[in-house]
PDB file of N, CA and C in Angstrom:
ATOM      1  N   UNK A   1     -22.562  30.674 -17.444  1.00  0.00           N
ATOM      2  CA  UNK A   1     -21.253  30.177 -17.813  1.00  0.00           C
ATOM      3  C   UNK A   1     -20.548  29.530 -16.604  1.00  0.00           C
ATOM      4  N   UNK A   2     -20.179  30.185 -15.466  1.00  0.00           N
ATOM      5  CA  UNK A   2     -19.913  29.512 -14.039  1.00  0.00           C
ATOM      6  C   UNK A   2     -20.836  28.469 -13.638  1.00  0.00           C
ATOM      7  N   UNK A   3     -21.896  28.260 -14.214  1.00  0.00           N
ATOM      8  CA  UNK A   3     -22.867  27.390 -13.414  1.00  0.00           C
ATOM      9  C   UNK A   3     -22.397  25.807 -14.317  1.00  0.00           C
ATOM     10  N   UNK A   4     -21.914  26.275 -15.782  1.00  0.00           N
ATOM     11  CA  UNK A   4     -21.460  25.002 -16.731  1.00  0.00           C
ATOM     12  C   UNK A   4     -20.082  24.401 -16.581  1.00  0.00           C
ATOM     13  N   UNK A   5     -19.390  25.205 -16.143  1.00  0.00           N
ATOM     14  CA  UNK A   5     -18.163  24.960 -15.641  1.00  0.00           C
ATOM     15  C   UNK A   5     -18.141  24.305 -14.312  1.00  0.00           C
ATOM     16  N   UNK A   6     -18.505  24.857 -13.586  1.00  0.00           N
ATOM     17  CA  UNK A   6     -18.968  24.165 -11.824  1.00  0.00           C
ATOM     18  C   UNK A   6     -19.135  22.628 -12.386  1.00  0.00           C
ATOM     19  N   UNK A   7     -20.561  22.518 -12.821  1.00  0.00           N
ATOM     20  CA  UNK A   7     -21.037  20.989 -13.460  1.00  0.00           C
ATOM     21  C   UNK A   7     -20.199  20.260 -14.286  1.00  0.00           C
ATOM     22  N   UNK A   8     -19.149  20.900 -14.850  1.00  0.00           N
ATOM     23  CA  UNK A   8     -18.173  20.387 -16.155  1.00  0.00           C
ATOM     24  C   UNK A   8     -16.833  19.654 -14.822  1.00  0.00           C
ATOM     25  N   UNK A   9     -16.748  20.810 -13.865  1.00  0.00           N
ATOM     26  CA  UNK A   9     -15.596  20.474 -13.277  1.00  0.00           C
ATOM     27  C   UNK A   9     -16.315  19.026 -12.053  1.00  0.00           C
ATOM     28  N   UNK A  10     -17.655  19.161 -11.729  1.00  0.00           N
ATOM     29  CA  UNK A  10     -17.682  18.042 -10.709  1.00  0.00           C
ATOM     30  C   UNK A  10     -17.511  16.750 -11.661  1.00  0.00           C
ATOM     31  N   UNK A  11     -18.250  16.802 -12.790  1.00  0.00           N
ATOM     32  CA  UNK A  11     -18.211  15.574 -13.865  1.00  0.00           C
ATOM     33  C   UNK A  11     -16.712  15.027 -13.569  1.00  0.00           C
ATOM     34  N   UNK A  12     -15.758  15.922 -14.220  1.00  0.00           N
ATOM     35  CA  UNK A  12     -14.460  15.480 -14.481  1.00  0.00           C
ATOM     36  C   UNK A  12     -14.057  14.931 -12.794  1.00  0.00           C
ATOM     37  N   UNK A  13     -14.617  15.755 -11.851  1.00  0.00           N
ATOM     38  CA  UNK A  13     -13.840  15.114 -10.516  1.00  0.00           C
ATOM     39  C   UNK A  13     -14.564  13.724 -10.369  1.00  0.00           C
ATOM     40  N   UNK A  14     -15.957  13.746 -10.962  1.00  0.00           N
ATOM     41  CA  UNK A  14     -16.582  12.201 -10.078  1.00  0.00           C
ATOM     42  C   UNK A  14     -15.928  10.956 -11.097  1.00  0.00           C
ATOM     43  N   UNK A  15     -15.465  11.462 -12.605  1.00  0.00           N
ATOM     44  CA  UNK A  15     -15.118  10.728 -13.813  1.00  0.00           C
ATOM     45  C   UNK A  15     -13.665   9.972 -12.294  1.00  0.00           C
ATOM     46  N   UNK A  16     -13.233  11.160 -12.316  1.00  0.00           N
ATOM     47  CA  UNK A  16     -11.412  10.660 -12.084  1.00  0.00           C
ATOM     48  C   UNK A  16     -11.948   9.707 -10.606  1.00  0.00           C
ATOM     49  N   UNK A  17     -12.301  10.167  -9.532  1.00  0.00           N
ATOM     50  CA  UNK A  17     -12.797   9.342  -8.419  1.00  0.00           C
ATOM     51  C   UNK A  17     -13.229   7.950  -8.602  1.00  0.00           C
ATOM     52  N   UNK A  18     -14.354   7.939  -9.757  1.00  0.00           N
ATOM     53  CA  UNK A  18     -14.436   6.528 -10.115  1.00  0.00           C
ATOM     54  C   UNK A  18     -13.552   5.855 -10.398  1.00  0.00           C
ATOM     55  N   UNK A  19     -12.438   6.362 -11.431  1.00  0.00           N
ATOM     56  CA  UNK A  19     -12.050   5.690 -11.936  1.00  0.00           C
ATOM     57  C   UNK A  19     -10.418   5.179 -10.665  1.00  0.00           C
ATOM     58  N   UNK A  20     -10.230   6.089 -10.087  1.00  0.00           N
ATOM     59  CA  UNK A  20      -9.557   5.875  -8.937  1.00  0.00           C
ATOM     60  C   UNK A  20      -9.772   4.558  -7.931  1.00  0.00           C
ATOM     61  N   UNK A  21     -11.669   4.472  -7.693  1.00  0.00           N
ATOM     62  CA  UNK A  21     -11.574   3.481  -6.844  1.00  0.00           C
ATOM     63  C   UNK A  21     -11.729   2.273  -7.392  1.00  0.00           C
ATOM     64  N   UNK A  22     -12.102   2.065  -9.280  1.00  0.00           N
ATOM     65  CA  UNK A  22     -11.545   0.863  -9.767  1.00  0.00           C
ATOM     66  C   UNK A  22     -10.384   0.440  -9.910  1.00  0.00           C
ATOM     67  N   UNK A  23      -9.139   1.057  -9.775  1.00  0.00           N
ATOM     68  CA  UNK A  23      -8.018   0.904  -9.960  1.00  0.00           C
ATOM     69  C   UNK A  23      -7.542   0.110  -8.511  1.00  0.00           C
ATOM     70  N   UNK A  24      -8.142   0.092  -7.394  1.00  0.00           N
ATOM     71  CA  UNK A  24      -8.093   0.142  -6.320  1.00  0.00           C
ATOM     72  C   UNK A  24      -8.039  -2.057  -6.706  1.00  0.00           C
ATOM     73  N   UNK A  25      -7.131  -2.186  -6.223  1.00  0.00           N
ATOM     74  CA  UNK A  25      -7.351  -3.933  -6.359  1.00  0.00           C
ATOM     75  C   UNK A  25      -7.447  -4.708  -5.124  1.00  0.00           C
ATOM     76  N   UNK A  26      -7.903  -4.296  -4.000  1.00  0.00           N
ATOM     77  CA  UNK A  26      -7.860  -4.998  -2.840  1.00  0.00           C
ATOM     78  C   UNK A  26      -8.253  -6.499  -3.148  1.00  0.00           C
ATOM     79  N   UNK A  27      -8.662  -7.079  -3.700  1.00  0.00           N
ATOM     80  CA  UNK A  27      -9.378  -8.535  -4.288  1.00  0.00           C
ATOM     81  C   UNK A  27      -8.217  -9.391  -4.669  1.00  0.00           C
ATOM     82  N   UNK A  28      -6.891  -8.840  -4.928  1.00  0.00           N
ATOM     83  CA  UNK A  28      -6.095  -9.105  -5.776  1.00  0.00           C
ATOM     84  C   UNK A  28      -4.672  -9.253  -4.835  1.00  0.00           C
ATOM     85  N   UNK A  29      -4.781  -8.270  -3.650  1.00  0.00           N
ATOM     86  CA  UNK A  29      -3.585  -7.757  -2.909  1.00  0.00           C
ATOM     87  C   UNK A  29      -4.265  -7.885  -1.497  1.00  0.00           C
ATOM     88  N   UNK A  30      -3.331  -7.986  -0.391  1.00  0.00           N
ATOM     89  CA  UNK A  30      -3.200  -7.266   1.362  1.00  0.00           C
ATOM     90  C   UNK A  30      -2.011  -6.209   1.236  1.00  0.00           C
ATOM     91  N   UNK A  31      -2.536  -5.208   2.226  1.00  0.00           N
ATOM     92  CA  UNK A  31      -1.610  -4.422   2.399  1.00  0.00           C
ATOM     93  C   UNK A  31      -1.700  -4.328   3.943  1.00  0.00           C
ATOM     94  N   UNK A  32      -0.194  -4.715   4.652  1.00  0.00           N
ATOM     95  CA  UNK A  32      -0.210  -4.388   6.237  1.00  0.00           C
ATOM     96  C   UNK A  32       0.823  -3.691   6.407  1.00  0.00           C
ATOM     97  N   UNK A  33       0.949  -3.099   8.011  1.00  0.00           N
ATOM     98  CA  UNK A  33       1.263  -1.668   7.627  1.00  0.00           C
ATOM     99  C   UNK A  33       1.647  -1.927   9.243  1.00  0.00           C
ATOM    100  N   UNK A  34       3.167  -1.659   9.832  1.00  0.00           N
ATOM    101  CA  UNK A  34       2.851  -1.861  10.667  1.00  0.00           C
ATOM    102  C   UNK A  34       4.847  -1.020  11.467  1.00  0.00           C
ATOM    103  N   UNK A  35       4.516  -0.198  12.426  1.00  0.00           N
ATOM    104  CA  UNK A  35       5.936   0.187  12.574  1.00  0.00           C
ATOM    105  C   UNK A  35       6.892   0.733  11.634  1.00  0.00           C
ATOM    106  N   UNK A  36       6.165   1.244  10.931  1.00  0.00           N
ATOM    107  CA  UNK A  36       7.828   1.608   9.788  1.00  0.00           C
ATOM    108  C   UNK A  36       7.383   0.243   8.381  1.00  0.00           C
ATOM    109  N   UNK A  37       6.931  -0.603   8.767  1.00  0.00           N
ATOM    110  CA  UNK A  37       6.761  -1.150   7.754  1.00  0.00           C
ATOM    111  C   UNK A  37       5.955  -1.603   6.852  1.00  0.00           C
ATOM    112  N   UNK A  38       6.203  -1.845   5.382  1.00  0.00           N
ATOM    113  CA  UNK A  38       4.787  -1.788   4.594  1.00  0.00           C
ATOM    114  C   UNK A  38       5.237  -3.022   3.809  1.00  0.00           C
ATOM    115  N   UNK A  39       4.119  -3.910   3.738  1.00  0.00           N
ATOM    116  CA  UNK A  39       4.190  -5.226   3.129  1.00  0.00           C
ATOM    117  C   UNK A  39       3.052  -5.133   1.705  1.00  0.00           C
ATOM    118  N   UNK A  40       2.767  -5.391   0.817  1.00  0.00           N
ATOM    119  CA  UNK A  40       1.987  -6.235  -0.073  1.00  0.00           C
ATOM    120  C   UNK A  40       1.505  -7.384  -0.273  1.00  0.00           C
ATOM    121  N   UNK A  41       1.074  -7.914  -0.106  1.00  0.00           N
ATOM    122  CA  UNK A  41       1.305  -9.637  -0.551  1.00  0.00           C
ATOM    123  C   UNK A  41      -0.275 -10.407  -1.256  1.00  0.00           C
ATOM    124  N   UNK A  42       0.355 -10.375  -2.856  1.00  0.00           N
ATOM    125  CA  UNK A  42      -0.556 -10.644  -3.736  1.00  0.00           C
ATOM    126  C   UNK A  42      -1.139 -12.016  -2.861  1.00  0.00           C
ATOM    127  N   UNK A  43      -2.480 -12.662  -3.653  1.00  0.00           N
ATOM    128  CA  UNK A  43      -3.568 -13.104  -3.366  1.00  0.00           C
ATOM    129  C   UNK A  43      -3.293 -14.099  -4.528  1.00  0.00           C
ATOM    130  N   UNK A  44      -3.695 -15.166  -4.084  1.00  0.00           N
ATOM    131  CA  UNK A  44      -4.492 -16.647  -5.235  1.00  0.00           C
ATOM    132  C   UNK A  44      -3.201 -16.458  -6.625  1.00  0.00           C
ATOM    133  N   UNK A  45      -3.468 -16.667  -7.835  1.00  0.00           N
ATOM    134  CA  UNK A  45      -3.062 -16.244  -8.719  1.00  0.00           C
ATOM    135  C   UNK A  45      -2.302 -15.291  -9.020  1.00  0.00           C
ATOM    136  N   UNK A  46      -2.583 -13.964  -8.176  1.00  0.00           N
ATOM    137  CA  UNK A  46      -1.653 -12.880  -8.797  1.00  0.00           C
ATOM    138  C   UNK A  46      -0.059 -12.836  -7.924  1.00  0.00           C
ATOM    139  N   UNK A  47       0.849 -11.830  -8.833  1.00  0.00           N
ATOM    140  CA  UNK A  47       1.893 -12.041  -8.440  1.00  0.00           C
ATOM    141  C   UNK A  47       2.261 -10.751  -8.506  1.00  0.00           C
ATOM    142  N   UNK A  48       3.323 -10.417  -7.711  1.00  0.00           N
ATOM    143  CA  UNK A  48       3.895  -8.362  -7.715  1.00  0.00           C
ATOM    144  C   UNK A  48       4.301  -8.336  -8.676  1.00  0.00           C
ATOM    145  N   UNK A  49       3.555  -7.042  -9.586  1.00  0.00           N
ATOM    146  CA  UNK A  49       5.070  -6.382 -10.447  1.00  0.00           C
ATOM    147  C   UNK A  49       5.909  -5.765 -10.504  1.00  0.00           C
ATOM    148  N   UNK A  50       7.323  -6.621 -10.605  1.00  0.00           N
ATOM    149  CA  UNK A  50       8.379  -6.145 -10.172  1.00  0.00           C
ATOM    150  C   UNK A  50       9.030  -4.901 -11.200  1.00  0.00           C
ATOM    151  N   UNK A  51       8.359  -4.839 -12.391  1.00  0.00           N
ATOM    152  CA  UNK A  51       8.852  -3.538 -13.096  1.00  0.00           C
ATOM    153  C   UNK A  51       8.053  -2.776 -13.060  1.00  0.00           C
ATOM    154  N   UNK A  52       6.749  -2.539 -12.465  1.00  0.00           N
ATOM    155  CA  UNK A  52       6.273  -1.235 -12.111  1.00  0.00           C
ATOM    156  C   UNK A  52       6.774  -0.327 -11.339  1.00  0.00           C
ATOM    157  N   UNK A  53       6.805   0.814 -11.806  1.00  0.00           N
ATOM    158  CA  UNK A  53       7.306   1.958 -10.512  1.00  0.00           C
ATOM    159  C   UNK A  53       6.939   2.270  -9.467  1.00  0.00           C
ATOM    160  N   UNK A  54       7.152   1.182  -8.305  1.00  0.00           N
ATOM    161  CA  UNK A  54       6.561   1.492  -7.320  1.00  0.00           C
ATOM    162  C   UNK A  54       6.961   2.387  -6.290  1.00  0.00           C
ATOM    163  N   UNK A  55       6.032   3.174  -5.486  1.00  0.00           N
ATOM    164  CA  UNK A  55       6.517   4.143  -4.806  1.00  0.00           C
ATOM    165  C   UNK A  55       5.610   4.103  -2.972  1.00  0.00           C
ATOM    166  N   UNK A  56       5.934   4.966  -2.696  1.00  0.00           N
ATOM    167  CA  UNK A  56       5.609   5.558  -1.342  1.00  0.00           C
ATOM    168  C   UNK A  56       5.705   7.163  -0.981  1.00  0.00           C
ATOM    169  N   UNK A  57       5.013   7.832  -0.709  1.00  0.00           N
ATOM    170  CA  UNK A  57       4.784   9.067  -0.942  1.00  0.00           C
ATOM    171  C   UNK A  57       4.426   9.442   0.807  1.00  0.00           C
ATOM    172  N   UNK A  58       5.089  10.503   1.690  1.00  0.00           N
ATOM    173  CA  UNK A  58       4.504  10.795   2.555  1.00  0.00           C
ATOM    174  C   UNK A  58       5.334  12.034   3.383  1.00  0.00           C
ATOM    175  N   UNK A  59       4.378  13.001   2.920  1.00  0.00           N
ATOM    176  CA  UNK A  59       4.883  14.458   3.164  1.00  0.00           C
ATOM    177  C   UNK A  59       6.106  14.740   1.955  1.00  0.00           C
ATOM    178  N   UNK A  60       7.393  14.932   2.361  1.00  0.00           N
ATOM    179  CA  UNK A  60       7.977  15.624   1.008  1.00  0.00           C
ATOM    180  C   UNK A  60       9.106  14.405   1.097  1.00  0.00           C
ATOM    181  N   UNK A  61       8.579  13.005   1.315  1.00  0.00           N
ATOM    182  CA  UNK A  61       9.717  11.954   1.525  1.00  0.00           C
ATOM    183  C   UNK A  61       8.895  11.545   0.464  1.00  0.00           C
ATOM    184  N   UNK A  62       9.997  11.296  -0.894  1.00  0.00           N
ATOM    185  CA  UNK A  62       9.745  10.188  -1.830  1.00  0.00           C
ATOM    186  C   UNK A  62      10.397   8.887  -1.873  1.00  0.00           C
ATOM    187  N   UNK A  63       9.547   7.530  -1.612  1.00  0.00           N
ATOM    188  CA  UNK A  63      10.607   6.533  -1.857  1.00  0.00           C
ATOM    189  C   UNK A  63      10.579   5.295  -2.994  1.00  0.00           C
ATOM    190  N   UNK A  64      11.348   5.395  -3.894  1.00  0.00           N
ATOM    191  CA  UNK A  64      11.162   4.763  -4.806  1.00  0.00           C
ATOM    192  C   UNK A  64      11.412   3.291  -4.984  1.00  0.00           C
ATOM    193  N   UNK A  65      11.123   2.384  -5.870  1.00  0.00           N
ATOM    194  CA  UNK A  65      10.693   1.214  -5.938  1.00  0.00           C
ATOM    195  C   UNK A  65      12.569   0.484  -5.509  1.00  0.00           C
ATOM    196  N   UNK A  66      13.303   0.910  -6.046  1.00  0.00           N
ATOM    197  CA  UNK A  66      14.919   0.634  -5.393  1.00  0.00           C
ATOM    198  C   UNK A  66      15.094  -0.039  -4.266  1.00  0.00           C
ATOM    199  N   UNK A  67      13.700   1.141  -2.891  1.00  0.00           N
ATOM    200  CA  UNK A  67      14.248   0.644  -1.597  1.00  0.00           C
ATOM    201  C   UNK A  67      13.202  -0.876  -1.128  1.00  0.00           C
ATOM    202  N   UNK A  68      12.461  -0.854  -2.327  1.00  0.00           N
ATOM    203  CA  UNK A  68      11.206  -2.251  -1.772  1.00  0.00           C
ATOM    204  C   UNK A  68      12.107  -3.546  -1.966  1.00  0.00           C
ATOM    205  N   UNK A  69      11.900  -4.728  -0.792  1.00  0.00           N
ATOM    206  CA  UNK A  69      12.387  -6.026  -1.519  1.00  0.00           C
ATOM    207  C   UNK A  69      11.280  -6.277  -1.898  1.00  0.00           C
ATOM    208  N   UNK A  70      11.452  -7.070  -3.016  1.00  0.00           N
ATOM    209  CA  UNK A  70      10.313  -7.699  -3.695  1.00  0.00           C
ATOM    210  C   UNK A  70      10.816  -9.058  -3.359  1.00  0.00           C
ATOM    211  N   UNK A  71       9.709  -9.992  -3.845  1.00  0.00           N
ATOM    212  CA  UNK A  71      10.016 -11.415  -4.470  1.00  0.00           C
ATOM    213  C   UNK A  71       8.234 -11.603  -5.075  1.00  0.00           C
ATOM    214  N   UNK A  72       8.006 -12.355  -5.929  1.00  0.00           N
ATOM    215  CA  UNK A  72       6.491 -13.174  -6.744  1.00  0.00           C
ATOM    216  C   UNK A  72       5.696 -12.571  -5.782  1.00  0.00           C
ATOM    217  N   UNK A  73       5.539 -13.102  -4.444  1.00  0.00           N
ATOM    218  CA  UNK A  73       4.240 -12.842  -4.135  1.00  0.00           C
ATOM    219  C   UNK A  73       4.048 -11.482  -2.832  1.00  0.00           C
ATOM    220  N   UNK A  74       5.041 -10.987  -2.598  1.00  0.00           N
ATOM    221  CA  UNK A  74       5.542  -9.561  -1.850  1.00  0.00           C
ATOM    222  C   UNK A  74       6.363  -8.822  -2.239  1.00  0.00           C
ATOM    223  N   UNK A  75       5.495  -7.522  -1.322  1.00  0.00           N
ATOM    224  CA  UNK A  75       6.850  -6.514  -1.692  1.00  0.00           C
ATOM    225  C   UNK A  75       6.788  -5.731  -0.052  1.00  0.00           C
ATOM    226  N   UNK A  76       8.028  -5.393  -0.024  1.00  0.00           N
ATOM    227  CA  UNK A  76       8.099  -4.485   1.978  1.00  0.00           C
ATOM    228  C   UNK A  76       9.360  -3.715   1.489  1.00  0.00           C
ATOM    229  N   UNK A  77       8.473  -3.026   2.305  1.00  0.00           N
ATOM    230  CA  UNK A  77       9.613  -1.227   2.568  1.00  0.00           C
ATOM    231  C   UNK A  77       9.259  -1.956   3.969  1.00  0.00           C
ATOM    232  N   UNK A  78      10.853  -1.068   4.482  1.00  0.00           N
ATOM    233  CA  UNK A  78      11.351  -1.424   5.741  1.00  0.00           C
ATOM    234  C   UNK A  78      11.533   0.051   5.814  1.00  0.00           C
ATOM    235  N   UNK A  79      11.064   0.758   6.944  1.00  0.00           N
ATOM    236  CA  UNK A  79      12.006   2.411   7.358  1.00  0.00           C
ATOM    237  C   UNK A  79      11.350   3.241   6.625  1.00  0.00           C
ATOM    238  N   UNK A  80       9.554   3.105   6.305  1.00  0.00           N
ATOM    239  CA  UNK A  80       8.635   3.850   5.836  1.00  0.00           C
ATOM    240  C   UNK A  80       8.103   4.868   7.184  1.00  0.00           C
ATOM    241  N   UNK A  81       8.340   6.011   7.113  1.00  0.00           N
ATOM    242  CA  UNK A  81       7.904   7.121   7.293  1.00  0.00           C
ATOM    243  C   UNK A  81       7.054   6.756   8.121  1.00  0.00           C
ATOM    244  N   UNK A  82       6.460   7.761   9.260  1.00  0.00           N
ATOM    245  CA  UNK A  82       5.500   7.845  10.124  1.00  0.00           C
ATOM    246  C   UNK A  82       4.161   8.458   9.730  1.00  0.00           C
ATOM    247  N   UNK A  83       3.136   8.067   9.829  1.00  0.00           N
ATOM    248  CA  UNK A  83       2.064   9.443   9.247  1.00  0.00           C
ATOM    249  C   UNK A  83       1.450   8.500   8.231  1.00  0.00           C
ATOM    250  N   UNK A  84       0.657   9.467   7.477  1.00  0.00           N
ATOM    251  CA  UNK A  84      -0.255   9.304   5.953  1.00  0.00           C
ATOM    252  C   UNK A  84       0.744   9.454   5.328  1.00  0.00           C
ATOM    253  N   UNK A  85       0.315   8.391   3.937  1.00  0.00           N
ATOM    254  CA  UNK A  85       1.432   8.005   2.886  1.00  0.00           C
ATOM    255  C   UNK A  85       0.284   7.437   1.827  1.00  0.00           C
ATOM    256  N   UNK A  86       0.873   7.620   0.904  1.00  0.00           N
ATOM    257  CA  UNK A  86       0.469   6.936  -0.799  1.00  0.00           C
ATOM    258  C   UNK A  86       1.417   6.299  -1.315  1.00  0.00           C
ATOM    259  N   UNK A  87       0.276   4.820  -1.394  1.00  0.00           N
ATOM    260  CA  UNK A  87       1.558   3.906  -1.677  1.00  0.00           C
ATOM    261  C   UNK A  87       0.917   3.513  -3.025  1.00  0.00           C
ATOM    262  N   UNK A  88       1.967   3.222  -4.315  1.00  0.00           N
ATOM    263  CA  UNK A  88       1.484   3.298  -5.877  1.00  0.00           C
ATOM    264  C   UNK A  88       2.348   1.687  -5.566  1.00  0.00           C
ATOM    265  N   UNK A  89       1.411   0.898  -6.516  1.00  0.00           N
ATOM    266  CA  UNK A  89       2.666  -0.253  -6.841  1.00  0.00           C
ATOM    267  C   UNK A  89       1.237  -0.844  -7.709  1.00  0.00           C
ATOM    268  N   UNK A  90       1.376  -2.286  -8.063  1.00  0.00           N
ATOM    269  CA  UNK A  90       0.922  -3.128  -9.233  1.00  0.00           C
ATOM    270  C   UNK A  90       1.059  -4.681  -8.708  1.00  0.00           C
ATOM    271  N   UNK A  91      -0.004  -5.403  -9.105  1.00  0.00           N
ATOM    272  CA  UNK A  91       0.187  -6.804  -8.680  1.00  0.00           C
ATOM    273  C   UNK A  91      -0.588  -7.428 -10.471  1.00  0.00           C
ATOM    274  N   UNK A  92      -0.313  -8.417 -11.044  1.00  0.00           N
ATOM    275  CA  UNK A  92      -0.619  -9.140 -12.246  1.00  0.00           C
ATOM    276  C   UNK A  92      -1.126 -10.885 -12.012  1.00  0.00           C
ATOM    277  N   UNK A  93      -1.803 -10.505 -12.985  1.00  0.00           N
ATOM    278  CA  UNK A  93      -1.891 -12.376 -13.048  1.00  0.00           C
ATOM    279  C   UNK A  93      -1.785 -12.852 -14.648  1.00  0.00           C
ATOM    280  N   UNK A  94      -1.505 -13.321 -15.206  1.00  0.00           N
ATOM    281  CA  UNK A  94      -1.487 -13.960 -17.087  1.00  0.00           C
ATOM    282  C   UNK A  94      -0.851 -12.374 -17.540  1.00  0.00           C
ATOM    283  N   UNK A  95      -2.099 -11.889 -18.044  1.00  0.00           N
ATOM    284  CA  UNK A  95      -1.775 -11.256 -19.138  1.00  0.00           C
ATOM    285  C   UNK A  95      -2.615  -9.495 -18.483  1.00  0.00           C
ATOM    286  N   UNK A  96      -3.259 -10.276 -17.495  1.00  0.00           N
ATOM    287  CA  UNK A  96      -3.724  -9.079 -16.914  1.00  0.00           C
ATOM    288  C   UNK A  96      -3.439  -8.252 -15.472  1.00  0.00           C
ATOM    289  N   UNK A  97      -2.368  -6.694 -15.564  1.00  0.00           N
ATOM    290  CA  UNK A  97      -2.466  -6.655 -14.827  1.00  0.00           C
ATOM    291  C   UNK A  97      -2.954  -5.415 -13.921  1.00  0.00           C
ATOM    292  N   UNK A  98      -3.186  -5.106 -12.657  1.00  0.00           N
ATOM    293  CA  UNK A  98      -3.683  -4.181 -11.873  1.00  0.00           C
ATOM    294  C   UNK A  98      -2.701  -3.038 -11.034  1.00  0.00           C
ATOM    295  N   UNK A  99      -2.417  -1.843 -11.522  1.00  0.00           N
ATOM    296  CA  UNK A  99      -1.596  -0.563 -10.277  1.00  0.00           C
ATOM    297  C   UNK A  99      -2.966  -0.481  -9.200  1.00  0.00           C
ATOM    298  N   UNK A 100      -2.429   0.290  -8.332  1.00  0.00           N
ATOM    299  CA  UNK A 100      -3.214   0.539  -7.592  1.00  0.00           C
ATOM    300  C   UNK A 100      -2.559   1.364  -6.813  1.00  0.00           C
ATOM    301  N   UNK A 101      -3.591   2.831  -6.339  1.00  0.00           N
ATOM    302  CA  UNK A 101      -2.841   4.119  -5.556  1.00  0.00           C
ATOM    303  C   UNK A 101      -3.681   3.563  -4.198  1.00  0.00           C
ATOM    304  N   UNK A 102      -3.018   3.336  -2.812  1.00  0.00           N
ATOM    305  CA  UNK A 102      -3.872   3.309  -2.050  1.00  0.00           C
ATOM    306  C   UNK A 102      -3.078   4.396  -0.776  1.00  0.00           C
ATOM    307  N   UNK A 103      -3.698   4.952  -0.325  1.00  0.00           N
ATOM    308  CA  UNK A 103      -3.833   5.967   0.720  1.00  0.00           C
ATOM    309  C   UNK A 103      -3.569   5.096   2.323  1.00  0.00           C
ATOM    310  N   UNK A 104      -2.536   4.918   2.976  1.00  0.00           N
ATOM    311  CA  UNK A 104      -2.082   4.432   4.345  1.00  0.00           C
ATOM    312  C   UNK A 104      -1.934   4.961   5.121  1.00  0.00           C
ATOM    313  N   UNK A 105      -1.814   4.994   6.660  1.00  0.00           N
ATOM    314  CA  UNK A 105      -1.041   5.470   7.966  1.00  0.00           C
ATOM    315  C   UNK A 105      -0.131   4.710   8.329  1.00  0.00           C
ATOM    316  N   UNK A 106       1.213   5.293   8.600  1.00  0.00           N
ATOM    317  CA  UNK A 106       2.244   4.235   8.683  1.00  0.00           C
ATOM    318  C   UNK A 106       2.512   4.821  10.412  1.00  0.00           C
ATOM    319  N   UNK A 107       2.191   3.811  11.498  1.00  0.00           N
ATOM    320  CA  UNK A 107       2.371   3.786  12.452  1.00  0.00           C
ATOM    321  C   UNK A 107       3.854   4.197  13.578  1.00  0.00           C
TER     322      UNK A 107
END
């Protein structure tokens, strides 16, 4: 019974991992990172989405999509946290578009 569960639980972890690093749109986006600050800046065709909930995550500082300027083809937090951070946001093109959780060090 532990031995089906073990195997049940890696399934579900390698399911979610995959599906984590398709979500991942580097093809689509840059992300630079530099002093306190975090930029986006969609690629070719695609453009930021500005009604996704975008965030920044690092240690018990949440910062929500409020403090990003956006415009079409960027988005920057200014006064992002020092350290490892998770940054959630979304870039689109037509009708199709891409979130993406990516994992940073903010200098």
């Amino acid at each position: 019974m532990r031995v089906r569960l073990a195997s049940l639980g890696l399934c579900v972890l390698t399911s979610i991992l995959t599906m984590a690093g398709a979500a991942q749109a580097d093809n689509e986006f840059d992300v630079s990172v530099s002093s306190g600050k975090v930029v986006v800046t969609a690629k070719g065709q695609w453009h930021i989405n500005k009604d996704y909930p975008w965030k920044l995550v690092s240690g018990d500082t949440k910062i929500d999509k409020s403090k990003f300027a956006m415009t079409d083809t960027q988005a920057t937090l200014n006064g992002a946290p020092k350290g490892a951070a998770h940054l959630k946001g979304a870039v689109c093109s037509g009708d199709q578009c891409k979130p993406f959780d990516k994992e940073i060090a903010v200098p």
